[in-house]
Protein backbone atom coordinates (compact mmCIF):
# COMPACT_ATOMS: atom_id res chain seq x y z
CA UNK A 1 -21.04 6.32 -13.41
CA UNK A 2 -22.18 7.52 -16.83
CA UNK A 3 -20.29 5.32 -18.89
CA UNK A 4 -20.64 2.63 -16.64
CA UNK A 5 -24.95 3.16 -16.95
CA UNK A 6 -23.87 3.81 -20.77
CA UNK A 7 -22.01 0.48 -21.30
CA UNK A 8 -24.88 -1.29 -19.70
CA UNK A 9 -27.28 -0.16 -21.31
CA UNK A 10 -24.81 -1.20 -25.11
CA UNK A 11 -25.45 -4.71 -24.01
CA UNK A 12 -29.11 -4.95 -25.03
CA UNK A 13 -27.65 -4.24 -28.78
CA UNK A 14 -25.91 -7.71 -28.79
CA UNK A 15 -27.91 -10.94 -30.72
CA UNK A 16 -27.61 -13.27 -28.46
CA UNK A 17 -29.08 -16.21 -30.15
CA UNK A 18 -26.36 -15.58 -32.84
CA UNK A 19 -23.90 -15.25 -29.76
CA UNK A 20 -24.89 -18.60 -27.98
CA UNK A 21 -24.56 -20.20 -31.69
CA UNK A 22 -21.08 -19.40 -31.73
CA UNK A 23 -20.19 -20.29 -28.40
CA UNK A 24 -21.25 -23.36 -29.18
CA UNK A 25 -19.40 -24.21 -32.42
CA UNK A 26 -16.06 -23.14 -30.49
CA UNK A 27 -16.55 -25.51 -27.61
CA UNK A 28 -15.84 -27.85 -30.03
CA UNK A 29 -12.36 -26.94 -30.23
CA UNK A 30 -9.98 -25.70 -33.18
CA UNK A 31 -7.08 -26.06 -34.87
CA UNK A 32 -4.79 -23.84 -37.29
CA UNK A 33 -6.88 -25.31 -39.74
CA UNK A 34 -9.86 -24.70 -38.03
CA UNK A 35 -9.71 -21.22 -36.86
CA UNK A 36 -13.12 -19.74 -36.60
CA UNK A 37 -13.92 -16.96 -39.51
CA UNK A 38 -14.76 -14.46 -37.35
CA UNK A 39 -11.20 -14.70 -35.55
CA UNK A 40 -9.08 -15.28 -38.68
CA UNK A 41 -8.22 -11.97 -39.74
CA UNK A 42 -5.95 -10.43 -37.25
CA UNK A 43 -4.65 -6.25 -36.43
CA UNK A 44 -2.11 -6.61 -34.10
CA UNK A 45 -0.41 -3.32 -32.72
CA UNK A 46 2.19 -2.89 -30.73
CA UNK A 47 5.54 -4.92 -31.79
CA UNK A 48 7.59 -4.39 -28.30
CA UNK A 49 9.09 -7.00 -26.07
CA UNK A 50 5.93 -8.27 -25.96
CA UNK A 51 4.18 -7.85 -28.64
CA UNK A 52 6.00 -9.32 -30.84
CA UNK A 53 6.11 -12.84 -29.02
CA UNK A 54 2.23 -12.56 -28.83
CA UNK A 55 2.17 -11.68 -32.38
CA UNK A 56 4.40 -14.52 -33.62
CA UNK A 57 2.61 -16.55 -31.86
CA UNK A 58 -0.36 -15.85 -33.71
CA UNK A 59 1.32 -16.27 -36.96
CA UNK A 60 2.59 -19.85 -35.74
CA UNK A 61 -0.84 -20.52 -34.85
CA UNK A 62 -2.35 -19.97 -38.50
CA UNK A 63 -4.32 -16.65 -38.14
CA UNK A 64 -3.87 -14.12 -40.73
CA UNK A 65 -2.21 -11.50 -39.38
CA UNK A 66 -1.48 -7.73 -40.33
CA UNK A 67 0.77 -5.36 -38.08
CA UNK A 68 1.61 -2.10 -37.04
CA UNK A 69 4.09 -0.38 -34.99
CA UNK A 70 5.48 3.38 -35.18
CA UNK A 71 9.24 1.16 -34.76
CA UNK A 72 10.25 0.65 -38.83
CA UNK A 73 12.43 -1.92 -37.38
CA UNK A 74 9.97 -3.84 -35.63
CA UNK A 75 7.79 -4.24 -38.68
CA UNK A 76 10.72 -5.28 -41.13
CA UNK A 77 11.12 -8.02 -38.37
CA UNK A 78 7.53 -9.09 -39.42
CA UNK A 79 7.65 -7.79 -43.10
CA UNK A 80 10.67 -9.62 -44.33
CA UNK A 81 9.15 -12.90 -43.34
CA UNK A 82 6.23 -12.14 -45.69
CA UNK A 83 3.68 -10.98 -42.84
CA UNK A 84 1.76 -7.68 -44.09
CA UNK A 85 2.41 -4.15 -42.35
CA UNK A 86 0.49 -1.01 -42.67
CA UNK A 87 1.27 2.22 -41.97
CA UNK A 88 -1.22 3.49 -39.59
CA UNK A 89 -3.72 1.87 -37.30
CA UNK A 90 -6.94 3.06 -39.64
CA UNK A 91 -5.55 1.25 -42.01
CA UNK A 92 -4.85 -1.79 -40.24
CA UNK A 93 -7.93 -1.94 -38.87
CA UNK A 94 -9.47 -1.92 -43.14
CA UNK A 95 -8.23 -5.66 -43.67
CA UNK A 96 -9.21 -7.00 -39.91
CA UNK A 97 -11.58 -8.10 -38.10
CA UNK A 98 -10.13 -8.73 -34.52
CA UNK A 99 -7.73 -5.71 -33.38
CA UNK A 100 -4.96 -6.49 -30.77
CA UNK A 101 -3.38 -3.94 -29.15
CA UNK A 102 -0.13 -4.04 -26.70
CA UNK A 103 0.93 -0.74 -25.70
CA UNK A 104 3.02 0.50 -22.86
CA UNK A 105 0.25 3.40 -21.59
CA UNK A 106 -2.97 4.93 -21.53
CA UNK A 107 -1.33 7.90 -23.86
CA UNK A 108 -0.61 5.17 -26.01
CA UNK A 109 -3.77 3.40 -26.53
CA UNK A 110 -5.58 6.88 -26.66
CA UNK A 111 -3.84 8.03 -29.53
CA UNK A 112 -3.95 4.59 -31.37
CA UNK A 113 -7.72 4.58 -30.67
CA UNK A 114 -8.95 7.74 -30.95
CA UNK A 115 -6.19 10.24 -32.04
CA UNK A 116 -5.51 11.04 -35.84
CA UNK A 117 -6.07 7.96 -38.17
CA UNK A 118 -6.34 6.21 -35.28
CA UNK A 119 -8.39 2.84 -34.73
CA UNK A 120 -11.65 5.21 -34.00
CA UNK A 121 -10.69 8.12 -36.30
CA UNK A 122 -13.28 9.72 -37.97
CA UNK A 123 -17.20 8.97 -38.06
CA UNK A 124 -17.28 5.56 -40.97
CA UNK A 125 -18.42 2.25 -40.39
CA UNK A 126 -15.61 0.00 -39.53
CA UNK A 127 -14.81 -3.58 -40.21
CA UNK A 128 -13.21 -4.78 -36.83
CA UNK A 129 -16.18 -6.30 -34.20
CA UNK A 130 -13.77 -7.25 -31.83
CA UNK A 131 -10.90 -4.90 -30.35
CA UNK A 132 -8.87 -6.46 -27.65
CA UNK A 133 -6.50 -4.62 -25.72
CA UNK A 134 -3.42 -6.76 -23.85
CA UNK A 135 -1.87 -3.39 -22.53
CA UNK A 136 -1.77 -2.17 -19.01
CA UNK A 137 -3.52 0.39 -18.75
CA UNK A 138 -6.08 2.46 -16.02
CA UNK A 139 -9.62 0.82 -15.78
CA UNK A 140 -11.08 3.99 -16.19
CA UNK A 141 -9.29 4.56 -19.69
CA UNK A 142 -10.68 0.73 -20.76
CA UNK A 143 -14.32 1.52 -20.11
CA UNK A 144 -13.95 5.12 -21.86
CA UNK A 145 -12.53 3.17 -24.76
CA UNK A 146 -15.11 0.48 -24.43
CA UNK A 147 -17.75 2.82 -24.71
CA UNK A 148 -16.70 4.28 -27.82
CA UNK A 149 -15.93 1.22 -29.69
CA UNK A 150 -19.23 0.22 -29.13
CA UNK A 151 -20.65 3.07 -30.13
CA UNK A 152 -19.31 2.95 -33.77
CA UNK A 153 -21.59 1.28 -36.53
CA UNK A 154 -20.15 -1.51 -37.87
CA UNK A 155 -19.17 -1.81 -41.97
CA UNK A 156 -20.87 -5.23 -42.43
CA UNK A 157 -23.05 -6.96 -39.85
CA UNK A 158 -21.67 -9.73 -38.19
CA UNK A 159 -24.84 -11.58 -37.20
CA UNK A 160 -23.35 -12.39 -34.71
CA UNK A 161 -23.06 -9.01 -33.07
CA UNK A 162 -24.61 -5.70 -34.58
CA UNK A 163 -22.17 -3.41 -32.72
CA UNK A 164 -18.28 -3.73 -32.39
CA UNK A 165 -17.35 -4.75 -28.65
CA UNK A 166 -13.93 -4.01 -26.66
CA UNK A 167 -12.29 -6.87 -24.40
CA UNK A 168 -9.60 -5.19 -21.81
CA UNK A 169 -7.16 -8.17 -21.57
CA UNK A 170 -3.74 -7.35 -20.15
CA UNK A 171 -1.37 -10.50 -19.37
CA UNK A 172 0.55 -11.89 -16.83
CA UNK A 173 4.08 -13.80 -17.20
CA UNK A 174 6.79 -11.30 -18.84
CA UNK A 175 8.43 -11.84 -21.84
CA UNK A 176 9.46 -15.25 -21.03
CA UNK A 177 6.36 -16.19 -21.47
CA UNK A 178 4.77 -14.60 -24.06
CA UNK A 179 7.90 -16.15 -26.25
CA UNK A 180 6.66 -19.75 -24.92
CA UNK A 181 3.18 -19.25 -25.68
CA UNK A 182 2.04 -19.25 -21.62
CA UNK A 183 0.43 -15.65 -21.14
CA UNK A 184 -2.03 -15.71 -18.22
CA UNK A 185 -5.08 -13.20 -19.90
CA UNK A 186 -7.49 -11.04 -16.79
CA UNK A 187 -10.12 -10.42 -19.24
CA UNK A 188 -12.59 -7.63 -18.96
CA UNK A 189 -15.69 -7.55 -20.59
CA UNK A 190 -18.84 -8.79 -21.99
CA UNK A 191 -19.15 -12.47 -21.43
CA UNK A 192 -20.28 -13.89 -24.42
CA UNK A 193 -17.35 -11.80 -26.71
CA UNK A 194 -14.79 -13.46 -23.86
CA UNK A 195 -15.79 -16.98 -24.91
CA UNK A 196 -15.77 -16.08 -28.07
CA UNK A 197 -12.30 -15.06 -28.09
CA UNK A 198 -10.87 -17.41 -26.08
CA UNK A 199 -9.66 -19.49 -29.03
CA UNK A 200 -7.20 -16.81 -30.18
CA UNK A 201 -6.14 -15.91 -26.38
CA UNK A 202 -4.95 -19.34 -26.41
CA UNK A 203 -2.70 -18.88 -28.94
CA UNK A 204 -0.53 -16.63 -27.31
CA UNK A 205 -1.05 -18.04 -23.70
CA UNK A 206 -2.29 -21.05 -21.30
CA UNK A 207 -4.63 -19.62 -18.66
CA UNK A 208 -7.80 -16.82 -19.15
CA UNK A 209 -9.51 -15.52 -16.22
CA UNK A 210 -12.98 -13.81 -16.87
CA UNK A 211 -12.76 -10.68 -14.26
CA UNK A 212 -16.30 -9.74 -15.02
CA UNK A 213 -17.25 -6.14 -16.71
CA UNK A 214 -15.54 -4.04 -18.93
CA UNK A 215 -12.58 -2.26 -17.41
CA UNK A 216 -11.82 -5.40 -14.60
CA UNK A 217 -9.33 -7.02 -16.35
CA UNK A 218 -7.67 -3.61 -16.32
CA UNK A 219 -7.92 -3.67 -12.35
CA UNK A 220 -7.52 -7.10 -11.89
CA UNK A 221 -4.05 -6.53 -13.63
CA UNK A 222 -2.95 -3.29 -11.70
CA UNK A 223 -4.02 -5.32 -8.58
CA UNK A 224 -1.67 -7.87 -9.76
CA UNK A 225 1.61 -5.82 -10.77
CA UNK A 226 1.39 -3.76 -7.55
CA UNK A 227 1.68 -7.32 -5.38
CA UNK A 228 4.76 -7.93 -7.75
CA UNK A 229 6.76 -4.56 -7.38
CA UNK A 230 6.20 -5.53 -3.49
CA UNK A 231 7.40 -9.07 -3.76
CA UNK A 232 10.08 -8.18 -5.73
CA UNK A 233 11.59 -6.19 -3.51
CA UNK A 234 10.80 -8.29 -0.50
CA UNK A 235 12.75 -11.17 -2.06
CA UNK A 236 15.42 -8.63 -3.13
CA UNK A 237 15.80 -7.49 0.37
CA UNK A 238 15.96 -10.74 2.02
CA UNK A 239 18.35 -12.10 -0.87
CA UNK A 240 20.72 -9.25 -0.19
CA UNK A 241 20.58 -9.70 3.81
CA UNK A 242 21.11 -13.28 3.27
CA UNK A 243 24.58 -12.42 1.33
CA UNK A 244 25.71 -10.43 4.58
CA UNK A 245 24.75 -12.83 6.74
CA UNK A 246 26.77 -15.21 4.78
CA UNK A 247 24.37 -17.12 2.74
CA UNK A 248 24.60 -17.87 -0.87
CA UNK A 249 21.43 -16.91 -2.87
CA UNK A 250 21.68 -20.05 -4.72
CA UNK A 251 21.11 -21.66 -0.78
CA UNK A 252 18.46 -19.51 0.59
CA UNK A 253 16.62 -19.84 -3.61
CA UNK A 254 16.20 -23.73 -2.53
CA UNK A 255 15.03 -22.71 1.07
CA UNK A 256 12.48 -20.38 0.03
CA UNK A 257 11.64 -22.70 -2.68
CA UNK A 258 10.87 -25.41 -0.31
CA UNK A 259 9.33 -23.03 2.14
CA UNK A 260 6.64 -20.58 2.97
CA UNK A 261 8.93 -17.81 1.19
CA UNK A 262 8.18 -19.68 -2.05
CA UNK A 263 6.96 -17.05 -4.83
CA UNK A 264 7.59 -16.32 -8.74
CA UNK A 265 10.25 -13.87 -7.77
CA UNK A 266 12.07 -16.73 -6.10
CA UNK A 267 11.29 -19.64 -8.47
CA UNK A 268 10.75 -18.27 -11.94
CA UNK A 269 12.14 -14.73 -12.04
CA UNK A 270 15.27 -14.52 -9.63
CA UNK A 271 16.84 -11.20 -9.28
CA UNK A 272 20.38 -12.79 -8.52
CA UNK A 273 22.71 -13.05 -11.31
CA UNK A 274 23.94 -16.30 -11.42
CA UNK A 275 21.31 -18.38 -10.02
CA UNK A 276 18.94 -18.82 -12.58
CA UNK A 277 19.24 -19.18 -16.62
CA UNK A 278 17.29 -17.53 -19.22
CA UNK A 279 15.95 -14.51 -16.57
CA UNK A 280 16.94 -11.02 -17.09
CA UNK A 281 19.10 -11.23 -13.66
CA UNK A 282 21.05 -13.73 -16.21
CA UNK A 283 21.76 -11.33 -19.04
CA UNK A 284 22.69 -7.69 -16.98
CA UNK A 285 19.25 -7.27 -16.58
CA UNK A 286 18.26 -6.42 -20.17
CA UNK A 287 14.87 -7.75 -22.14
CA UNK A 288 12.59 -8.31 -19.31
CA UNK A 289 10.02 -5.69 -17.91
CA UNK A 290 11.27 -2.35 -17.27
CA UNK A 291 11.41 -0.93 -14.41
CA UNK A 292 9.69 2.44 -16.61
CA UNK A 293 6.89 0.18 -16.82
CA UNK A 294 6.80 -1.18 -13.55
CA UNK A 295 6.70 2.45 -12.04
CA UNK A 296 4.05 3.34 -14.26
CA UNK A 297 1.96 0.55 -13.51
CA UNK A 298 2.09 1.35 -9.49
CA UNK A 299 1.79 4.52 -10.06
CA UNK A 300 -1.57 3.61 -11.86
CA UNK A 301 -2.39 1.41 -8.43
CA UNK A 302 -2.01 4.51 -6.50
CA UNK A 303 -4.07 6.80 -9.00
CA UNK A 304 -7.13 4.06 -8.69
CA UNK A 305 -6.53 4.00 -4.82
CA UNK A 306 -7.06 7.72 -5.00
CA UNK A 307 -10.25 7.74 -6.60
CA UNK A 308 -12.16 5.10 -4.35
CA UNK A 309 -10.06 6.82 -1.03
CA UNK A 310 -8.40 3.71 -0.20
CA UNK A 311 -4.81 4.51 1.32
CA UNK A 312 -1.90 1.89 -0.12
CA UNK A 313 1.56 2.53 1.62
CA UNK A 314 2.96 -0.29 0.39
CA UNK A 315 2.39 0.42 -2.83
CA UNK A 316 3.45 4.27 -2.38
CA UNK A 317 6.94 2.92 -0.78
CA UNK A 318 7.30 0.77 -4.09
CA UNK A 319 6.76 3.54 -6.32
CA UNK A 320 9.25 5.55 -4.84
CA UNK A 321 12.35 3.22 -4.85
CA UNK A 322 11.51 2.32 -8.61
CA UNK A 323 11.17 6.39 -9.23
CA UNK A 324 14.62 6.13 -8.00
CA UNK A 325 15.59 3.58 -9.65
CA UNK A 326 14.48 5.20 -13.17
CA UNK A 327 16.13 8.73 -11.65
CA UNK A 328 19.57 6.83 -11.37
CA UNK A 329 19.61 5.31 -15.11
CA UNK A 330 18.10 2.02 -14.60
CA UNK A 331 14.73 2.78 -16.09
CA UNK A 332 14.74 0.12 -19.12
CA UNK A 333 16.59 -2.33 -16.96
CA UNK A 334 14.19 -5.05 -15.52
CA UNK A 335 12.53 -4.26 -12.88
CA UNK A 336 14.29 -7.24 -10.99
CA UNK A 337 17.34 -4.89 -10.77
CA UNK A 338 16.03 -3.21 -7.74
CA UNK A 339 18.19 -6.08 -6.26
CA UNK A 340 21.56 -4.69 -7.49
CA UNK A 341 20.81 -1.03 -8.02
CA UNK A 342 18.89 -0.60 -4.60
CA UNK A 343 19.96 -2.81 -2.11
CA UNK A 344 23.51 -3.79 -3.04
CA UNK A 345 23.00 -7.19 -3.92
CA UNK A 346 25.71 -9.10 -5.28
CA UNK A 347 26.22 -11.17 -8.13
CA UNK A 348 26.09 -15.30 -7.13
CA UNK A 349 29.92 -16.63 -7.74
C-alpha cells in the first residue's frame, strides 16, 4: 500500500502542459525520419529470443539504438552490423534516453536495475526519462521498480517531465511475432508517458493496450500466460485423444478452426508436428517459449493469487505438469511440447 500511496503521490511531479504538448505533436504520426527526439536514443537490454527481434526491429525502424546483454554472442550479432554495445547497463543507460528491458525474471530485472552498475546504481542524476520494461515479471516487482525510477533526479530536464517515469509493458505473441513486427504491448503506467511512447511500441508490434496504473500491465500479462498454459494443454489433450480415436490432427485443426474450439493454440501455434509451418511443433520444438518460462510465469499467477487469497486450481494443475515437464529435460523446449512429452501425442504423417 505504501508504494502504491508513494507512486501516487510521484504523479503531481509531472508538467503536464509540457506532457499534453507532446501528445499532441505525436498524434500527428511519424516516420523513421520523423522519430520524435525524446524517443530517438534507444538502451535496449536483453538480446534473447525475443529481444533481439524487438531490438532489430527498432534498428529497422530508424531509432538509434545501443545494447546490452551479459551473452558476448548476442551482442557481436548486433556489433558486427555496426550497432553500438556497452558493457554494463550504467553505461548503457549514459548515451540513452529511453531504456528497454526484456528479461526472463524478476531476479533479472532487479539486478539490471538496481544491483551493481546497474540501471539505478549509485545516487547521480541520470539521463534516461523513460524506462520501459517488456519482461514478465510480478506486479509487485514493477511498482517497486517504478517507484525507484521515479525517485532518481534526472541529469538534464526534459521539460517535458522533471522526474524519470517507468512503463511495465510485457508482450503478447512469441517469437513469431516479435520477428514480424506484431507484439501485442499490456502497458502499465502513467497515462500520459503511455501515449508518449506509443510511437516506439509500434515499432516492434501492432496492438497496445493501456491496463491502467503502474504494475497492471504486469498483471494483465500473468493473467494472460496463465489462460495460455491452460489452453495449451486443453488443445494438447484433445489433439492427442483425437489420434486414438482415430482422427488426424490436421482434421480435427480445421474442425476446431471452424468451431467453438477455435483458439491461438489451434490456429497460430499448433502443438502437432506436421500440421503447421514455421511453429516450434515444426522444428522439434526448439526457438519458441520455453516451457522454463512458461512455469515461471504460472508460478508467478499462483504467487499473486496467494497474496489477494484467491484459490486458482487450474492454474496449480498447469504448473505442475510443466514442473514435470522441466524435471524430465524438456525445460527449453517450447512450451507447446506438453503435447508430445505429456500426453503422448504423435507426430501428424
Amino acid at each position: 500500500m505504501a508504494i502504491r500511496r508513494a507512486l501516487r503521490i510521484s504523479t503531481v511531479i509531472y508538467n503536464y502542459s509540457s506532457w499534453n504538448s507532446m501528445i499532441s505533436s505525436l498524434k500527428c504520426g511519424f516516420s523513421s525520419s520523423t522519430i520524435p527526439a525524446q524517443l530517438e536514443n534507444v538502451g535496449f537490454i536483453g538480446l534473447g529470443n525475443m529481444g533481439f527481434h524487438m531490438a532489430n526491429n527498432l534498428v529497422k525502424a530508424g531509432f538509434n539504438l545501443t545494447v546490452h546483454d551479459i551473452n558476448e554472442n548476442n551482442l557481436k550479432k548486433f556489433s558486427q552490423n555496426g550497432i553500438p554495445t556497452k558493457e554494463t547497463p550504467q553505461k548503457l543507460a549514459e548515451s540513452s534516453d529511453v531504456i528497454v528491458t526484456m528479461l526472463p525474471s524478476s531476479s533479472h530485472i532487479l539486478e539490471v536495475y538496481k544491483g551493481k552498475n546497474g540501471l539505478l546504481d549509485g545516487e547521480n542524476e541520470i539521463r534516461p526519462w523513460l524506462f520501459i520494461d517488456s519482461s514478465t515479471i510480478d506486479p509487485q516487482t514493477s511498482r517497486n521498480i517504478s517507484l525507484h525510477v521515479s525517485n532518481r533526479p534526472l541529469k538534464e530536464n526534459k521539460g517535458y517531465t522533471e522526474k524519470p517515469v517507468m512503463l511495465d509493458a510485457p508482450v503478447s505473441g512469441g517469437v513469431p511475432a516479435a520477428q514480424a513486427g506484431s507484439l501485442s504491448f499490456m502497458v502499465g503506467g502513467l497515462e500520459e508517458a503511455y501515449i508518449a511512447a506509443k510511437p516506439l511500441l509500434l515499432s516492434m508490434g501492432k496492438n497496445t493496450i493501456y491496463c491502467g496504473g503502474s504494475g497492471n500491465g504486469s498483471a494483465a500479462k500473468i493473467c494472460n500466460n496463465l489462460a495460455l498454459a491452460i489452453n495449451m494443454l486443453g488443445v494438447s489433450e484433445a489433439f492427442s485423444l483425437g489420434q486414438k480415436l482415430g482422427i488426424k490432427a490436421g482434421v480435427l485443426t480445421n474442425v476446431f478452426n471452424s468451431s467453438s474450439a477455435r483458439c491461438w493454440s489451434s490456429d497460430t501455434y499448433n502443438p502437432v508436428p506436421g500440421v503447421m509451418q514455421g511453429v516450434p511443433s515444426s522444428r522439434n520444438y526448439d526457438g519458441g517459449f520455453t516451457s522454463k518460462l512458461m512455469a515461471k510465469d504460472l508460478s508467478l499467477a499462483m504467487a499473486s493469487a496467494g497474496e489477494t487469497g484467491f484459490n486458482c486450481p487450474l492454474t496449480s494443475y498447469s504448473y505442475n505438469i510443466y514442473k514435470k515437464l522441466c524435471e524430465d529435460g524438456f525445460e527449453n523446449k517450447d512450451f507447446s511440447c506438453v503435447f508430445r512429452h505429456c500426453y503422448d501425442g504423435k507426430d501428424e504423417n
